[in-house]
Every structure is written in structure tokens, then in C-alpha cells.
N, C-alpha and C. Protein backbone atom coordinates (compact mmCIF):
# COMPACT_ATOMS: atom_id res chain seq x y z
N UNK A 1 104.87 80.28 101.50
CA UNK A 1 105.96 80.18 100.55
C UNK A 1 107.07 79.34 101.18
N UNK A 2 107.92 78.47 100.36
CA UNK A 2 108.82 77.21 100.93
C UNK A 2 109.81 77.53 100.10
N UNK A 3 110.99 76.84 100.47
CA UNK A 3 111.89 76.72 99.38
C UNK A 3 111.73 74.97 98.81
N UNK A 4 111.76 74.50 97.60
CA UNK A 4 110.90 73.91 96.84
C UNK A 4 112.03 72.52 96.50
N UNK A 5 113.73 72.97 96.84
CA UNK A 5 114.52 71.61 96.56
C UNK A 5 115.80 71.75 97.04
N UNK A 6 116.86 70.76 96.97
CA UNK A 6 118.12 71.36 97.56
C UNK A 6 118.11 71.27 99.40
N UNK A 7 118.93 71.32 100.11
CA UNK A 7 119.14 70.99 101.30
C UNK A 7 118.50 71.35 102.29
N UNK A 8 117.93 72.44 101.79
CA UNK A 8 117.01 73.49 102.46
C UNK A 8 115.31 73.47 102.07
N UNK A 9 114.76 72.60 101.35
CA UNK A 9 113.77 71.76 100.61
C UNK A 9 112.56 71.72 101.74
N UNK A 10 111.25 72.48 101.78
CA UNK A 10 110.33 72.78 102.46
C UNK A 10 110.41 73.95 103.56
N UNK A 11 111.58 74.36 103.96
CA UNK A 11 111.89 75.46 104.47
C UNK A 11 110.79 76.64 104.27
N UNK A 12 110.16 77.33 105.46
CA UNK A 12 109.11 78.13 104.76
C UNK A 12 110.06 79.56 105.08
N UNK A 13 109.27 80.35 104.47
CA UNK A 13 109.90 81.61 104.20
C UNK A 13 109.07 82.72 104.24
N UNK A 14 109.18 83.79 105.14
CA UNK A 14 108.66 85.08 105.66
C UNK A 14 108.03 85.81 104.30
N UNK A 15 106.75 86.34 104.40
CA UNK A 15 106.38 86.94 103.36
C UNK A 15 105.44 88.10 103.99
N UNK A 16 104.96 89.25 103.32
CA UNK A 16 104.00 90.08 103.85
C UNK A 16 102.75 89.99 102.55
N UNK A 17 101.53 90.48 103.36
CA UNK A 17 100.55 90.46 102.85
C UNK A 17 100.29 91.45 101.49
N UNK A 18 99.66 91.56 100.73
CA UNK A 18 99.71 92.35 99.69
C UNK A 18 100.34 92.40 98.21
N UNK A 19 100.46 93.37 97.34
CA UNK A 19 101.00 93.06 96.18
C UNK A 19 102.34 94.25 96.40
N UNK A 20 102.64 95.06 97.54
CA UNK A 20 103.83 95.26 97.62
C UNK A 20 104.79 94.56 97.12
N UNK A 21 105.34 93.72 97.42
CA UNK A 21 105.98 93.08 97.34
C UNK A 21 105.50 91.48 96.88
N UNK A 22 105.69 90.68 95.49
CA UNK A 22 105.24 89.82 94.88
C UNK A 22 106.27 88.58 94.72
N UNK A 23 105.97 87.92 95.69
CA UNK A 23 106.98 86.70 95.64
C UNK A 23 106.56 85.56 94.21
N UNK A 24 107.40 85.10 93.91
CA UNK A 24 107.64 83.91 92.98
C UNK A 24 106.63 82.65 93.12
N UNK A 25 105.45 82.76 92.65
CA UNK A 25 104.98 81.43 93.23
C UNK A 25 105.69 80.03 93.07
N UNK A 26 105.56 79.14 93.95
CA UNK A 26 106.11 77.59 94.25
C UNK A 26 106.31 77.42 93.01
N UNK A 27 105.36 76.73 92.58
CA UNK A 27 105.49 76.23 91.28
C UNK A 27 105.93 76.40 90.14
N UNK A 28 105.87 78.00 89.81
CA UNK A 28 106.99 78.80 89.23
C UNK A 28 108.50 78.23 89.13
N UNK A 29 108.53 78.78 90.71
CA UNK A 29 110.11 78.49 90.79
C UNK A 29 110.73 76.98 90.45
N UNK A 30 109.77 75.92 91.10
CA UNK A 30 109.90 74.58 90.50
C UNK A 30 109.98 74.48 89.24
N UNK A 31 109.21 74.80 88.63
CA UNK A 31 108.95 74.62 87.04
C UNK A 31 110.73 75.41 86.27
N UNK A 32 110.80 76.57 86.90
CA UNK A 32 112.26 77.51 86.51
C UNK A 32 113.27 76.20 87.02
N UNK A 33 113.58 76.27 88.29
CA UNK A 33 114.54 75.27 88.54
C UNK A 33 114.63 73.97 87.82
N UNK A 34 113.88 73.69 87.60
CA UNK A 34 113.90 71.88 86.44
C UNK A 34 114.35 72.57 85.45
N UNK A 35 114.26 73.42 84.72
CA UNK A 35 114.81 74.16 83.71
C UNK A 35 116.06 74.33 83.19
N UNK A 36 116.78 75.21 84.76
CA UNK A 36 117.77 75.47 85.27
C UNK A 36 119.08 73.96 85.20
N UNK A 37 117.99 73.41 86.22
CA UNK A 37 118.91 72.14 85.88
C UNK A 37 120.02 72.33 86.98
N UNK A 38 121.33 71.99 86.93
CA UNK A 38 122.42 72.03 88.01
C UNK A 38 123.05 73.32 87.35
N UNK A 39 122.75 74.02 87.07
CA UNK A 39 123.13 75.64 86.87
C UNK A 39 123.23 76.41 87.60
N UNK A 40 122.56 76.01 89.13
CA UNK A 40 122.62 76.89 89.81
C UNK A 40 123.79 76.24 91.16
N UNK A 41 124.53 75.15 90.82
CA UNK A 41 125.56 74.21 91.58
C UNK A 41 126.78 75.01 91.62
N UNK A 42 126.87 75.54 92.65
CA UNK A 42 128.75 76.32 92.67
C UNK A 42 128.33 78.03 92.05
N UNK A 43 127.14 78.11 91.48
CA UNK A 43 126.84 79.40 90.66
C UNK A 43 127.56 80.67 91.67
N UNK A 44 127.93 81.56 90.94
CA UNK A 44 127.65 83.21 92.17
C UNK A 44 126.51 83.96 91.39
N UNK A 45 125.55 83.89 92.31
CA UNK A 45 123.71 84.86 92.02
C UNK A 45 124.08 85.91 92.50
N UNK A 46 123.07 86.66 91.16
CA UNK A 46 122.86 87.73 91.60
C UNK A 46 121.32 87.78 91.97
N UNK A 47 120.46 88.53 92.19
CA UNK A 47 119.13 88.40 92.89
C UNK A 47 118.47 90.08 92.47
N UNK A 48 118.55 90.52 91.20
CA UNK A 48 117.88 92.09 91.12
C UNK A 48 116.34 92.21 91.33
N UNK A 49 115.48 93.08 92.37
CA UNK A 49 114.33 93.60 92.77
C UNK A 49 114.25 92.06 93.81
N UNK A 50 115.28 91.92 94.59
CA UNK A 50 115.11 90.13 94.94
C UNK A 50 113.76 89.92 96.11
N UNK A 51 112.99 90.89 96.98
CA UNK A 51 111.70 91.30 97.24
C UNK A 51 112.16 89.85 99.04
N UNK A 52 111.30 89.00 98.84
CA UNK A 52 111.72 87.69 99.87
C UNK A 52 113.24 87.26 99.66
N UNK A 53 113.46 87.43 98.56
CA UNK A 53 115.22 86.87 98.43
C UNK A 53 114.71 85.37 98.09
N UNK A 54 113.65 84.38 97.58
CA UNK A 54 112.79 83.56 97.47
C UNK A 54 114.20 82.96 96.20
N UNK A 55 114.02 83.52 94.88
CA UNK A 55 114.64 82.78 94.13
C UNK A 55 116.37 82.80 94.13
N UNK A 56 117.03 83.74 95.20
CA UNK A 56 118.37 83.69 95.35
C UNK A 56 118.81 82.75 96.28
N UNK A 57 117.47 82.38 97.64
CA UNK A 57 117.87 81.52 98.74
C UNK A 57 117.55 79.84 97.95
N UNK A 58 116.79 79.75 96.64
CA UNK A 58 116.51 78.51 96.27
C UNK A 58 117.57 78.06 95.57
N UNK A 59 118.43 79.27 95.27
CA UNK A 59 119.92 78.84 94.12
C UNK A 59 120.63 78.15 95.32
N UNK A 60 120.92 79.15 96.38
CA UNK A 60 121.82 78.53 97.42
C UNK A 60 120.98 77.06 98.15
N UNK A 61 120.11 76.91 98.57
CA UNK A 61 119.69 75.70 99.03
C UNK A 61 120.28 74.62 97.81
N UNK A 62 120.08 74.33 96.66
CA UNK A 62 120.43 74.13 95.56
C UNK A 62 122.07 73.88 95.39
N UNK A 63 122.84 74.82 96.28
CA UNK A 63 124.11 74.43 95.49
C UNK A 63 124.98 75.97 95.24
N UNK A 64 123.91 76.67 95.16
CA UNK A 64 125.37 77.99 94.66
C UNK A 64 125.88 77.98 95.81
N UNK A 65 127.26 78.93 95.43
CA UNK A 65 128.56 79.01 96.27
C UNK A 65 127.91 80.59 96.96
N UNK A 66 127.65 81.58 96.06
CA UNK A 66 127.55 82.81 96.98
C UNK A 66 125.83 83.46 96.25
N UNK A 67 125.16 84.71 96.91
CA UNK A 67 124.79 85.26 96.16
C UNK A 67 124.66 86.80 96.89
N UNK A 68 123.99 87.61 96.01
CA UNK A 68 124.33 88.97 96.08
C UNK A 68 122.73 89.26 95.96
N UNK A 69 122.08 89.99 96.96
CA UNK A 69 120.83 90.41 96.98
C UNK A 69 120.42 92.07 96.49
N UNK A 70 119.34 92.00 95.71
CA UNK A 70 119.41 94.01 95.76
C UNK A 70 117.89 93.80 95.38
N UNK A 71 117.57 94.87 96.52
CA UNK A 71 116.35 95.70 96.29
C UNK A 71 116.39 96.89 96.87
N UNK A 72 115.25 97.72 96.16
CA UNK A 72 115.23 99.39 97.02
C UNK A 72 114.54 99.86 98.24
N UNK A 73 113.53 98.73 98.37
CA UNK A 73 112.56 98.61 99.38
C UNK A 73 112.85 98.53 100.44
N UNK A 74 112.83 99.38 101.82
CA UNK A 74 113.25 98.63 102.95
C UNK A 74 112.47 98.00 103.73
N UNK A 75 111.28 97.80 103.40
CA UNK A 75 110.69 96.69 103.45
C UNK A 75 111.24 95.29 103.32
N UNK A 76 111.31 95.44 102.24
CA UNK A 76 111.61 94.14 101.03
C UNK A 76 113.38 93.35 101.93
N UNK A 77 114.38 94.57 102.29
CA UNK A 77 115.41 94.26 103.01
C UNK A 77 115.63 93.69 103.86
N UNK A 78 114.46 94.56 105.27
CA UNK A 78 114.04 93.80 106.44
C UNK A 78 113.69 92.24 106.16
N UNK A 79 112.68 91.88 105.22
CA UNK A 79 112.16 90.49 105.19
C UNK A 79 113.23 89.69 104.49
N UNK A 80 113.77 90.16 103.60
CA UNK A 80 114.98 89.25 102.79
C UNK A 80 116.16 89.05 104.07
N UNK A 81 116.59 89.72 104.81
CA UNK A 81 117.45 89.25 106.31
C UNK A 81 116.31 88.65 106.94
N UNK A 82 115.76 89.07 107.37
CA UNK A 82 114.86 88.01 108.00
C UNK A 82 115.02 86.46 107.38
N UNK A 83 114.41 86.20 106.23
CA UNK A 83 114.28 84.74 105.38
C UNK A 83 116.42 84.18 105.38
N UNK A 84 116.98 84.95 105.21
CA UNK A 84 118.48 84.54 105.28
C UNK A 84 118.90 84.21 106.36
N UNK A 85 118.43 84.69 107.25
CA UNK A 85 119.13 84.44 109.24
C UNK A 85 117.90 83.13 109.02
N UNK A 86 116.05 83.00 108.67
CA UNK A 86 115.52 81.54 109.07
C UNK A 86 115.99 80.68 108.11
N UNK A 87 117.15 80.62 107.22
CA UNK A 87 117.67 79.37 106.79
C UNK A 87 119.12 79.35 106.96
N UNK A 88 120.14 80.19 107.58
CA UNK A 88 121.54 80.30 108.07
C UNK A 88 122.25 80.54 106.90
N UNK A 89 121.81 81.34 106.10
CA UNK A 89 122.30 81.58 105.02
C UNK A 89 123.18 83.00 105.06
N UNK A 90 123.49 83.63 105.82
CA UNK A 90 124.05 85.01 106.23
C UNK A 90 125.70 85.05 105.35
N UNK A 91 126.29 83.80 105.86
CA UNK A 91 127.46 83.69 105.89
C UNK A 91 128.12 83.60 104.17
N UNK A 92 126.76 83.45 103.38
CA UNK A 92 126.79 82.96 101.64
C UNK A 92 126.60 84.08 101.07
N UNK A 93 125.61 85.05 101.74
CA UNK A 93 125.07 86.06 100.84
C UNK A 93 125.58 87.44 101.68
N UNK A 94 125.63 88.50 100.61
CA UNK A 94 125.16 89.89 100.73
C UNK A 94 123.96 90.42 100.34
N UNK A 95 123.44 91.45 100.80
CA UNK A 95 122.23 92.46 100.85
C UNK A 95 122.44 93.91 100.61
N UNK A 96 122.09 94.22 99.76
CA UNK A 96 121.98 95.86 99.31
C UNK A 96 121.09 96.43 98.91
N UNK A 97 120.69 97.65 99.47
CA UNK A 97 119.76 98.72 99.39
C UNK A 97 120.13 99.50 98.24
N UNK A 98 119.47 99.39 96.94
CA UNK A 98 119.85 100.14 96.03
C UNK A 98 118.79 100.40 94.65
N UNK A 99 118.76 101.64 94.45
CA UNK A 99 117.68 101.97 93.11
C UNK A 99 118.28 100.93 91.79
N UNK A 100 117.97 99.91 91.21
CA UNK A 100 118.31 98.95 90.38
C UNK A 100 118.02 99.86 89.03
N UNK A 101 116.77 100.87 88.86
CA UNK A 101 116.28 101.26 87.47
C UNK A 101 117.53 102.47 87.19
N UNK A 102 117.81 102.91 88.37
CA UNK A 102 118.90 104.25 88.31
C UNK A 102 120.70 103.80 87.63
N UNK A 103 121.01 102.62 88.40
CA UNK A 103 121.90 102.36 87.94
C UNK A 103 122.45 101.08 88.57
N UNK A 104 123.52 100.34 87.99
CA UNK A 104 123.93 99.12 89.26
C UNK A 104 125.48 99.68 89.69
N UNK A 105 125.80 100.60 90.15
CA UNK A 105 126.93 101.33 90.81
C UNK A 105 127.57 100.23 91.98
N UNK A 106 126.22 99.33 92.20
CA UNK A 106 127.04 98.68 93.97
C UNK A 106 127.60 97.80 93.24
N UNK A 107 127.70 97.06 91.81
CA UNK A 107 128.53 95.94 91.37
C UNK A 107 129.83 95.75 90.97
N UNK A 108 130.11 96.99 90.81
CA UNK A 108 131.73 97.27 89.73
C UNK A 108 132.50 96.28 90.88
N UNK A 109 132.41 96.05 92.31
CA UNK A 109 133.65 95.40 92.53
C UNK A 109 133.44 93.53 92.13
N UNK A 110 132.64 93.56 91.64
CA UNK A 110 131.86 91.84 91.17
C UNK A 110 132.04 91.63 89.78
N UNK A 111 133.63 92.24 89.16
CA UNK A 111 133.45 91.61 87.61
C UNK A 111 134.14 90.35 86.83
N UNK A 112 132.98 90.04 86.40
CA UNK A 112 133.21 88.71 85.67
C UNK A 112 132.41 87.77 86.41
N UNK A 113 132.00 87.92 87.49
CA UNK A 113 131.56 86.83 88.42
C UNK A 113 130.34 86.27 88.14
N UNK A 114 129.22 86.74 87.91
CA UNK A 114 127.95 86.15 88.03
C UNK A 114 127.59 85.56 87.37
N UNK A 115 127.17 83.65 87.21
CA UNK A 115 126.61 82.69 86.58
C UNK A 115 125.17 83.01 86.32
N UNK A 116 124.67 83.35 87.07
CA UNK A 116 123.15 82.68 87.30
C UNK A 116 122.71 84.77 87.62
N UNK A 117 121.68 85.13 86.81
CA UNK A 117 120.98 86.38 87.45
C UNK A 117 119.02 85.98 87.57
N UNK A 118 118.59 86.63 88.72
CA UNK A 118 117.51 86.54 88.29
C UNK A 118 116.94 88.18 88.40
N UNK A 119 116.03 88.39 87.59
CA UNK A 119 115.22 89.94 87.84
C UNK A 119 113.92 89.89 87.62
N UNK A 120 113.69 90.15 88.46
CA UNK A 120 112.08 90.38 89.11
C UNK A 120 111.32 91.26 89.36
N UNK A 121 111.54 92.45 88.34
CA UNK A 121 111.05 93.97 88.78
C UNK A 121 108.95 93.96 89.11
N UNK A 122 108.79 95.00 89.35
CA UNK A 122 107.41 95.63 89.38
C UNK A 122 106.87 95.10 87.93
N UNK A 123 105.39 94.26 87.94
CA UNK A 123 105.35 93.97 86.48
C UNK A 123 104.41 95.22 85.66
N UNK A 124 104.57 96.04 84.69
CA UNK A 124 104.06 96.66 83.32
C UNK A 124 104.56 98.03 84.13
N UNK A 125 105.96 98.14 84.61
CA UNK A 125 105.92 99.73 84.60
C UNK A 125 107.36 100.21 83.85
N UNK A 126 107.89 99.38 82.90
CA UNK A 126 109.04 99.93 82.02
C UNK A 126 110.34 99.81 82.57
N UNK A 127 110.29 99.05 83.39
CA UNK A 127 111.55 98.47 84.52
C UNK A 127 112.77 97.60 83.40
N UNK A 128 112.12 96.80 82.97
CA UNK A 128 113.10 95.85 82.41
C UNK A 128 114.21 95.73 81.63
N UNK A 129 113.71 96.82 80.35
CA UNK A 129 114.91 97.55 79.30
C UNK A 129 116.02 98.12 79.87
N UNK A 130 116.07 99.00 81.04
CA UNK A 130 117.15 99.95 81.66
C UNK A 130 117.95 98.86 82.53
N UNK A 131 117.29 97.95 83.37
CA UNK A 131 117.78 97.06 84.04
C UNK A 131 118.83 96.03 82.90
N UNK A 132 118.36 95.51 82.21
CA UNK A 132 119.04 95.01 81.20
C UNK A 132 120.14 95.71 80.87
N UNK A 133 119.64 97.09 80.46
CA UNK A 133 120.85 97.73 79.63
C UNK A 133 121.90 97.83 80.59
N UNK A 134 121.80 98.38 81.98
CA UNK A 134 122.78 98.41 82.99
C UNK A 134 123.57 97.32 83.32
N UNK A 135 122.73 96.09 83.57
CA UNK A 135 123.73 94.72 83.92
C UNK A 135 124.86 94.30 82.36
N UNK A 136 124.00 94.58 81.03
CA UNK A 136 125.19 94.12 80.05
C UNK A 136 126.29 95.12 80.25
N UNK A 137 126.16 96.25 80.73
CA UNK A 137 127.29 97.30 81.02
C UNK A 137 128.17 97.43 81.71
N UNK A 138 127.36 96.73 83.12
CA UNK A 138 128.08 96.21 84.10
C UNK A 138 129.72 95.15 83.88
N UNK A 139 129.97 94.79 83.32
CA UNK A 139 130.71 93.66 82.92
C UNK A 139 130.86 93.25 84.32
N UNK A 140 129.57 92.53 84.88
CA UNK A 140 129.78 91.39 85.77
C UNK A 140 129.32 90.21 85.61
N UNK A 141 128.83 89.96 84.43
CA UNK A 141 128.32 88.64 84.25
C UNK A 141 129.72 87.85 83.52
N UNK A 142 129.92 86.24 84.01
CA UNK A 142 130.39 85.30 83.18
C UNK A 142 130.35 85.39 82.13
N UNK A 143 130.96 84.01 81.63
CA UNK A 143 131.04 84.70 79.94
C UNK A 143 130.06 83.75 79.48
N UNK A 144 129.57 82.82 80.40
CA UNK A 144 128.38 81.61 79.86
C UNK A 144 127.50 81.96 80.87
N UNK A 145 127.02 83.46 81.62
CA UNK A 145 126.13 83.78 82.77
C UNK A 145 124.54 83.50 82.02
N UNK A 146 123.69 83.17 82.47
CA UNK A 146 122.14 82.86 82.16
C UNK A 146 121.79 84.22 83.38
N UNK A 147 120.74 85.04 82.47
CA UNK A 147 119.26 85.80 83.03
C UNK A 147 118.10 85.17 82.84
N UNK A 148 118.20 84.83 84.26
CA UNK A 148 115.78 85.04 84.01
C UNK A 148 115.46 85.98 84.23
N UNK A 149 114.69 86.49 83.65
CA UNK A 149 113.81 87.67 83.58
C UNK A 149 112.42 87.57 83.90
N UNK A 150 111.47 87.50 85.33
CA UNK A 150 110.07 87.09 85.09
C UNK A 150 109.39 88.14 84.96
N UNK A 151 108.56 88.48 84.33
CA UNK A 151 107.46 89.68 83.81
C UNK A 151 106.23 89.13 83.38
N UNK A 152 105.30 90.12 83.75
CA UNK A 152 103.95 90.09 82.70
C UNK A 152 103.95 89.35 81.04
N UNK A 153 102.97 88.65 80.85
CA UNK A 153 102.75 88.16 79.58
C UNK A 153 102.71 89.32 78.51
N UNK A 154 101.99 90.44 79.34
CA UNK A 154 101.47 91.12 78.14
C UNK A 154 103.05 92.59 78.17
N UNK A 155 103.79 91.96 78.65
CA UNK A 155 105.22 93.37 78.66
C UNK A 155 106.20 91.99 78.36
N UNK A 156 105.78 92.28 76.98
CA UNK A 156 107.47 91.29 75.95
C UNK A 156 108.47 91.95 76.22
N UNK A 157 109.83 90.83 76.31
CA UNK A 157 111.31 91.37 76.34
C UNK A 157 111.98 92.01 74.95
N UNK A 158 111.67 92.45 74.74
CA UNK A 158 111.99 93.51 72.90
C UNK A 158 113.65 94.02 73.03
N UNK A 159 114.23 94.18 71.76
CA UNK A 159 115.41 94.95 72.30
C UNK A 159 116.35 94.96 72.98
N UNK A 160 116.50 93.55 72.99
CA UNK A 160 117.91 92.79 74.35
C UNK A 160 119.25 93.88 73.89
N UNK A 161 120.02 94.12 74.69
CA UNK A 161 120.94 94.56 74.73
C UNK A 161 122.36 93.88 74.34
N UNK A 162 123.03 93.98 73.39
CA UNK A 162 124.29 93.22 73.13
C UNK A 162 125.05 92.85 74.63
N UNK A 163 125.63 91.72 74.88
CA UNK A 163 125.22 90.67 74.13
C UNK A 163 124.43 89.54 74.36
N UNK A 164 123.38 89.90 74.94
CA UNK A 164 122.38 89.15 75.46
C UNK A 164 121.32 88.39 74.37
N UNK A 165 120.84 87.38 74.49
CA UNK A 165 120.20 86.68 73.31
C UNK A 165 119.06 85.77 74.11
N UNK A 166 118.13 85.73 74.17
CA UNK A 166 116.96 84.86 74.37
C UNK A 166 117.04 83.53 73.84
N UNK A 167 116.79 82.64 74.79
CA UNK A 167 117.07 81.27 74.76
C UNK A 167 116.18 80.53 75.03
N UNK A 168 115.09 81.04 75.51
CA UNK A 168 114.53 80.60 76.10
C UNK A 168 113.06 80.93 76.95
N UNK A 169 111.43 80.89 76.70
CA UNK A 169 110.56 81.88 77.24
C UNK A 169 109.62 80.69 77.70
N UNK A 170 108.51 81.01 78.64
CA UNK A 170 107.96 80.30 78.81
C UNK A 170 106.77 81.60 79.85
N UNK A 171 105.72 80.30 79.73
CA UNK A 171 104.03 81.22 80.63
C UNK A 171 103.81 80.75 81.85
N UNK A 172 103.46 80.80 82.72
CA UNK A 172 102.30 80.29 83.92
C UNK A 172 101.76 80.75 84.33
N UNK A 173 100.61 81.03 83.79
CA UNK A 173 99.66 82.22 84.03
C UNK A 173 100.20 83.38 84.06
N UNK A 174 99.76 83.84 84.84
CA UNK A 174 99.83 85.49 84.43
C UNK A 174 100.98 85.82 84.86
N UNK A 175 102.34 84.88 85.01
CA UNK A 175 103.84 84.59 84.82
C UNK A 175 104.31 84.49 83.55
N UNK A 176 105.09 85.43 83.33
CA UNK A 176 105.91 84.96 82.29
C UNK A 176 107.54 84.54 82.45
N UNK A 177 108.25 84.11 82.09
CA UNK A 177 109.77 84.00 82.26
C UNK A 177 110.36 83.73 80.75
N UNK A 178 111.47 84.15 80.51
CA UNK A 178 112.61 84.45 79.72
C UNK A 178 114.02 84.55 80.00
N UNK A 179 114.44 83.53 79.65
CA UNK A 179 116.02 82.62 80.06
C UNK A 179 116.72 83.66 78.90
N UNK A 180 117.54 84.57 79.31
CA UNK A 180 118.62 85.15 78.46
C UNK A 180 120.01 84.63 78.88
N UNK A 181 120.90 84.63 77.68
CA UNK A 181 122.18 84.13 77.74
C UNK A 181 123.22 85.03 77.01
N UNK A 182 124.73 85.11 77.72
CA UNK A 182 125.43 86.43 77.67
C UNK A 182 126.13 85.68 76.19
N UNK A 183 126.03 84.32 76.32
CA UNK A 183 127.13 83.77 75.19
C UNK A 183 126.09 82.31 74.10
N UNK A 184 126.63 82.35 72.79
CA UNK A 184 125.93 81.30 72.41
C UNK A 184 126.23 79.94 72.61
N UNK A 185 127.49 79.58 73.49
CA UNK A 185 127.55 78.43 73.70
C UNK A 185 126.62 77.78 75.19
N UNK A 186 126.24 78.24 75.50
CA UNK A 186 125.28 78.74 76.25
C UNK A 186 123.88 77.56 76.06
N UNK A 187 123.70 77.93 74.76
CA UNK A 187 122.38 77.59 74.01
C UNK A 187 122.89 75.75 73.89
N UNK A 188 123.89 75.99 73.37
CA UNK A 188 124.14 73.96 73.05
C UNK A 188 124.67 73.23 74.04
N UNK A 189 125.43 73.75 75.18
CA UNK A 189 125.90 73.29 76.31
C UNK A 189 124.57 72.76 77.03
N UNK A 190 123.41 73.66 77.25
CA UNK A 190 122.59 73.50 77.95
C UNK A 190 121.21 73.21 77.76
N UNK A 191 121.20 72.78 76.18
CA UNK A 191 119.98 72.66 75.62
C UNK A 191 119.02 73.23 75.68
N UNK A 192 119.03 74.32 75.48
CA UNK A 192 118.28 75.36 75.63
C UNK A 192 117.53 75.38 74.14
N UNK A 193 116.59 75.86 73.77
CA UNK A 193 116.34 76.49 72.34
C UNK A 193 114.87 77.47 72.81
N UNK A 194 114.80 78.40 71.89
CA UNK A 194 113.55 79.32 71.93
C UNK A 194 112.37 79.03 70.91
């Protein structure tokens, strides 16, 4: 696994064996980032179930200003510091140990801030709805913030939470992704359509 563009562009990155923990394949993230576009330039990320920290360290190689890591795993923790100290990225980001499906309690001091989210839960175990519902609650997203959401093909995003709106879906194999947006200007600023 590499980081794929941005200053930090072939950089490889610590991973463990297994489906514990399921990093973002390359091409994925390439394919997301062309997407993305310079969205992720100056962004503050957030990174929910962020596992390698793979698609929060590709925002910052890229251009964001800060990002904010969370997973529950301490697994997943250990290797995400690990991958942040092999690209000197310490000084940009935070890391937190925290149940994401229970609640997002570690964010209240982050409001208004976040451009860019990505979430990456466990795929087909009912993760996604509660996660959603918590971050629109959160009032930490921007007011033009973009979610990707990557999940299983066969576990659709149903039921977005006000005021979140789908902009955007796409496949790669047995990848799916779904670009949500907090605002509709969102959609014409960035040419987005679903």
C-alpha cells in the first residue's frame, strides 16, 4: 500500500495481514481522489474507522492543513502512528481511540471545522446509519463539508440524515463509495451530480 499523489506520492505505508483491518485499495483511492479534485487543499479531515490512516495521510500528502484520526482498534492505532511518524506527519494530525458506533463525544471541541470526512466502517454489519446520524449531530462539519462513505455494494446508503444529501455514488468491485454533501451548493460548485 503507497500513498498514490501529492508530496508524499509513492510513500509506502505499514499494513497487517488479514481482513482485520481493510485498507483502501490504490486504485480506489486514486479513482476517489480525481473525484475529489483539490478538495482536499487546506481541508481539516476527519478520518472515522481510519484503520492505516491510508485515506487521511493521502488528504494531507495532497494539501490538507490538519486531520483528525479515530478508530477503536488498538491495533488499528498502533499502525496508524506508525504510518504518521513513516511520513512526518505527527505534527498535522491527531489520533483517537474511540467507539465511533457508540457516539462521537471526542469531537464537540471541533465545531464547524471539518471539510472533507471519510468513513470506512466494517462492511455489512449496520455501522453506517448511527455513524451518520452522530456526525450530522455533531455540528462539526462545514457548511460546504463532503462525506465519503465506502461500503459494500450490496449495504445501500438509505435514510441520510438531515442535512446530508447524496451527490454522488460510484463501484469498484466489491467497493462501493458515496460522496455525501452537508449543503446544496456543494453539488454546483463542484460538479458533482448523482
Amino acid at each position: 500500500m503507497r500513498v498514490i499523489g501529492g508530496s508524499l506520492r509513492g510513500r509506502k505505508l505499514a499494513t497487517v495481514r488479514g481482513m482485520a483491518i481493510r485498507p483502501t485499495a490504490d486504485r480506489v483511492r486514486e479513482a476517489l481522489f480525481n473525484i475529489l479534485g483539490q478538495r482536499s487543499a487546506a481541508a481539516h479531515v476527519l478520518d472515522l474507522f481510519a484503520g492505516t490512516g491510508a485515506m487521511g495521510i493521502e488528504a494531507l500528502s495532497r494539501g490538507a492543513r490538519q486531520a483528525l484520526f479515530i478508530d477503536q482498534s488498538a491495533v488499528a492505532i498502533s499502525l496508524l502512528q506508525r504510518n504518521l511518524a513513516l511520513c512526518h506527519l505527527e505534527a498535522r494530525s491527531r489520533v483517537v481511540q474511540w467507539n465511533i458506533v457508540k457516539n462521537l463525544n471526542p469531537l464537540h471541541a471541533y465545531a464547524g471545522i471539518f471539510d472533507l470526512v471519510f468513513i470506512d466502517p466494517p462492511y455489512a454489519k449496520g455501522i453506517i446509519a448511527p455513524c451518520l446520524a452522530h456526525l450530522a449531530a455533531s455540528g462539526t462539519l462545514a457548511p460546504d463539508a463532503l462525506i465519503v462513505v465506502e461500503h459494500a455494494p450490496a449495504e445501500p446508503i438509505t435514510a441520510l440524515p438531515g442535512p446530508l444529501t447524496c451527490i454522488d455514488s460510484r463501484r469498484y468491485g466489491q467497493t462501493a463509495i458515496a460522496i455525501l454533501s452537508r449543503s446544496r451548493e456543494a453539488i454546483a460548485s463542484n460538479g458533482f451530480s448523482c
